[in-house]
C-alpha atoms as a PDB file:
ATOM      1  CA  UNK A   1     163.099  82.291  28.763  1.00  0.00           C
ATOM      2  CA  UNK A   2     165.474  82.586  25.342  1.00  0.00           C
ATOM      3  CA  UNK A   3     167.685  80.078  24.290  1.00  0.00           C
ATOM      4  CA  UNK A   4     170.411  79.891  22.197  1.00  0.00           C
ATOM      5  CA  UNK A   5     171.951  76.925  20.171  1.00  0.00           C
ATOM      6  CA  UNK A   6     175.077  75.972  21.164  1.00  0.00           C
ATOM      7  CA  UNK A   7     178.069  76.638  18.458  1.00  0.00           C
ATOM      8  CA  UNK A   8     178.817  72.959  17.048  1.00  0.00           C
ATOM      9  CA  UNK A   9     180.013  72.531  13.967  1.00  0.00           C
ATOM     10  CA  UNK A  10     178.305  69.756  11.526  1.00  0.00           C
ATOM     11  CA  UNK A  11     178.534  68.367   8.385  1.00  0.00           C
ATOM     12  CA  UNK A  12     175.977  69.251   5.755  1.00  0.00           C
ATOM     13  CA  UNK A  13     175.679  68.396   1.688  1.00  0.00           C
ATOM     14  CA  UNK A  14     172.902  70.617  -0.550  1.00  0.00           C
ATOM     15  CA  UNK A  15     171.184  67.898  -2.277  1.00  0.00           C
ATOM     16  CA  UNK A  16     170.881  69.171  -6.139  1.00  0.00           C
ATOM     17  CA  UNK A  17     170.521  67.362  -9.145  1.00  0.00           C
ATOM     18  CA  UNK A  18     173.847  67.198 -10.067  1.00  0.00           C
ATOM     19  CA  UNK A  19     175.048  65.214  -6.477  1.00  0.00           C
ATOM     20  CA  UNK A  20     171.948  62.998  -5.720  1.00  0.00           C
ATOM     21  CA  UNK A  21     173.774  60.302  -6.084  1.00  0.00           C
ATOM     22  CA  UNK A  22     176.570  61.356  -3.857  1.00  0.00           C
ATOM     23  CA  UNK A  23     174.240  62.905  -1.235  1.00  0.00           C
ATOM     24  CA  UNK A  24     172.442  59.277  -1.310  1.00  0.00           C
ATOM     25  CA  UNK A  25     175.577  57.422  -0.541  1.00  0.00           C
ATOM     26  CA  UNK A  26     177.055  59.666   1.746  1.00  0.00           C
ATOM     27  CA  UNK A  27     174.036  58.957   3.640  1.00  0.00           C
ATOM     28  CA  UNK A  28     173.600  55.035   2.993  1.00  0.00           C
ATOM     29  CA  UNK A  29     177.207  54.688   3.936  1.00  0.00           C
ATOM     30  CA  UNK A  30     176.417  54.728   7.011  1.00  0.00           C
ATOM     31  CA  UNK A  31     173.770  52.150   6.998  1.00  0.00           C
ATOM     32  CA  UNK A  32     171.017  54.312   6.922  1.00  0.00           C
ATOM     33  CA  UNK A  33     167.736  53.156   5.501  1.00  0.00           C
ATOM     34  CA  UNK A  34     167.630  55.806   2.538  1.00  0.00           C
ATOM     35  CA  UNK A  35     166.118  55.463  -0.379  1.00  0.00           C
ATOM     36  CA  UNK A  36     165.482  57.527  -3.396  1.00  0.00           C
ATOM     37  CA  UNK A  37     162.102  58.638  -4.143  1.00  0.00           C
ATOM     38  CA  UNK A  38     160.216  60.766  -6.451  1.00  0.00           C
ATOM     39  CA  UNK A  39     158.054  64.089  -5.714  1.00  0.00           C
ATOM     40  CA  UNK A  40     155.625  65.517  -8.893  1.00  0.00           C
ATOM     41  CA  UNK A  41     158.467  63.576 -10.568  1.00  0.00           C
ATOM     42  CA  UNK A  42     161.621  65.115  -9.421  1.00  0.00           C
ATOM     43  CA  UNK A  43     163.876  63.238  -7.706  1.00  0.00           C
ATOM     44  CA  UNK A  44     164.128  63.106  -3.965  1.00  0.00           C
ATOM     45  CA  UNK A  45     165.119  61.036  -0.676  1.00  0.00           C
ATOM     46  CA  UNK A  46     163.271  59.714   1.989  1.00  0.00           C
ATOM     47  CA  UNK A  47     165.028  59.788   5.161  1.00  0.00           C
ATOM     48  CA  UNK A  48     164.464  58.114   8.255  1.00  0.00           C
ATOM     49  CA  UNK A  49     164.801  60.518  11.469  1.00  0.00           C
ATOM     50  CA  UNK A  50     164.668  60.588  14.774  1.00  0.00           C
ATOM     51  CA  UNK A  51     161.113  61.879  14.353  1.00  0.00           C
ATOM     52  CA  UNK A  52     159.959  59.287  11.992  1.00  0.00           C
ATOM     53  CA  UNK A  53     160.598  59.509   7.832  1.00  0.00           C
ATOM     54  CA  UNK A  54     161.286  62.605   6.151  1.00  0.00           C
ATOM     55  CA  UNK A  55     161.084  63.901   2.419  1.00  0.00           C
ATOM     56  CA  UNK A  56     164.657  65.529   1.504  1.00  0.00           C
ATOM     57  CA  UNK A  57     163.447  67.838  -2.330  1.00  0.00           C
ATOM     58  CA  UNK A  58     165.809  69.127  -4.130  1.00  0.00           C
ATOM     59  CA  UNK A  59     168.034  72.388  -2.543  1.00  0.00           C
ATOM     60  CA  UNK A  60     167.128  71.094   1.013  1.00  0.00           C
ATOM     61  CA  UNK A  61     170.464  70.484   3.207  1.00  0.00           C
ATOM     62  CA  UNK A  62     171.318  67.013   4.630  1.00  0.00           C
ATOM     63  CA  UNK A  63     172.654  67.395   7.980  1.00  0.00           C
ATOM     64  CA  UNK A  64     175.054  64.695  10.007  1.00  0.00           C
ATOM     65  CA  UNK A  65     173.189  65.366  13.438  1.00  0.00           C
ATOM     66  CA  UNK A  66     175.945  65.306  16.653  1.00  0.00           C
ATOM     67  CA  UNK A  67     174.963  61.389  17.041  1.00  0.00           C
ATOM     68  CA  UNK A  68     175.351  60.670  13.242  1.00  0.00           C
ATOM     69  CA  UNK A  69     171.659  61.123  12.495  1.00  0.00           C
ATOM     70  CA  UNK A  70     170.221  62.614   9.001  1.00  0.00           C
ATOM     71  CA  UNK A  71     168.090  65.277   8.431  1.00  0.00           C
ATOM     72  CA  UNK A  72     166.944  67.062   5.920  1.00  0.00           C
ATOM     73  CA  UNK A  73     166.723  70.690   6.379  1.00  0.00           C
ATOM     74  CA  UNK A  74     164.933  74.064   4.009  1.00  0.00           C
ATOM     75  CA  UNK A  75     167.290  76.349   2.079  1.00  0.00           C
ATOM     76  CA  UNK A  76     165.893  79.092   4.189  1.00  0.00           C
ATOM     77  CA  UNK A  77     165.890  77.788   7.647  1.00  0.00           C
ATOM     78  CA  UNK A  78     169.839  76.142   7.046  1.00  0.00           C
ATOM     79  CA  UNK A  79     170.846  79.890   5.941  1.00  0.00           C
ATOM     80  CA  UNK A  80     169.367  81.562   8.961  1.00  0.00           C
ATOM     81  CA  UNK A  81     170.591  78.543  11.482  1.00  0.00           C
ATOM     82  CA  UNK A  82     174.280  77.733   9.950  1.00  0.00           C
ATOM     83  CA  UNK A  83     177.096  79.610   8.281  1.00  0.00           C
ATOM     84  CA  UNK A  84     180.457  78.086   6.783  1.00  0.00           C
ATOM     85  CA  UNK A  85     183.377  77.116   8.930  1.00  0.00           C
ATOM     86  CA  UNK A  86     186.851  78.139   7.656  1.00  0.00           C
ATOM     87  CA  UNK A  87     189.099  75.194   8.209  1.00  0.00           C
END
């Protein structure tokens, strides 16, 4: 059988070195247990999922799941999966 993911629209911030810190509070705001972290000594966020911690790098996407859950997600995979909503 295929599948196809449903069209929902979600909210999503590029975490780059110029908006860590607004990526990190976007997050935290909502009581989140984020915290920033370092990787080979670049900065990064560990986020805790639905499927236990994960490592946001730099360039990843944050995504506000449908039940206001983070994730972090790969340039790559977000391009293939999403595309921008015109509001």
């Amino acid at each position: 059988m295929k599948f196809r993911k449903k069209p929902i629209e979600i909210e999503a911030m590029q975490f780059t070195l110029e908006n860590k810190d607004i990526v990190y509070h976007w997050i935290a705001e909502k009581r989140m247990n984020v915290y920033p972290s370092f990787e080979n000594g670049t900065p990064c966020l560990m986020i805790p999922t639905l499927e236990g911690e994960m490592t946001a790098s730099i360039n990843d996407w944050i995504i506000k799941g449908i039940n206001g859950e983070f994730y972090p997600c790969k340039p790559d995979i977000f391009e293939k999966t999403y595309e921008p909503v015109n509001e």
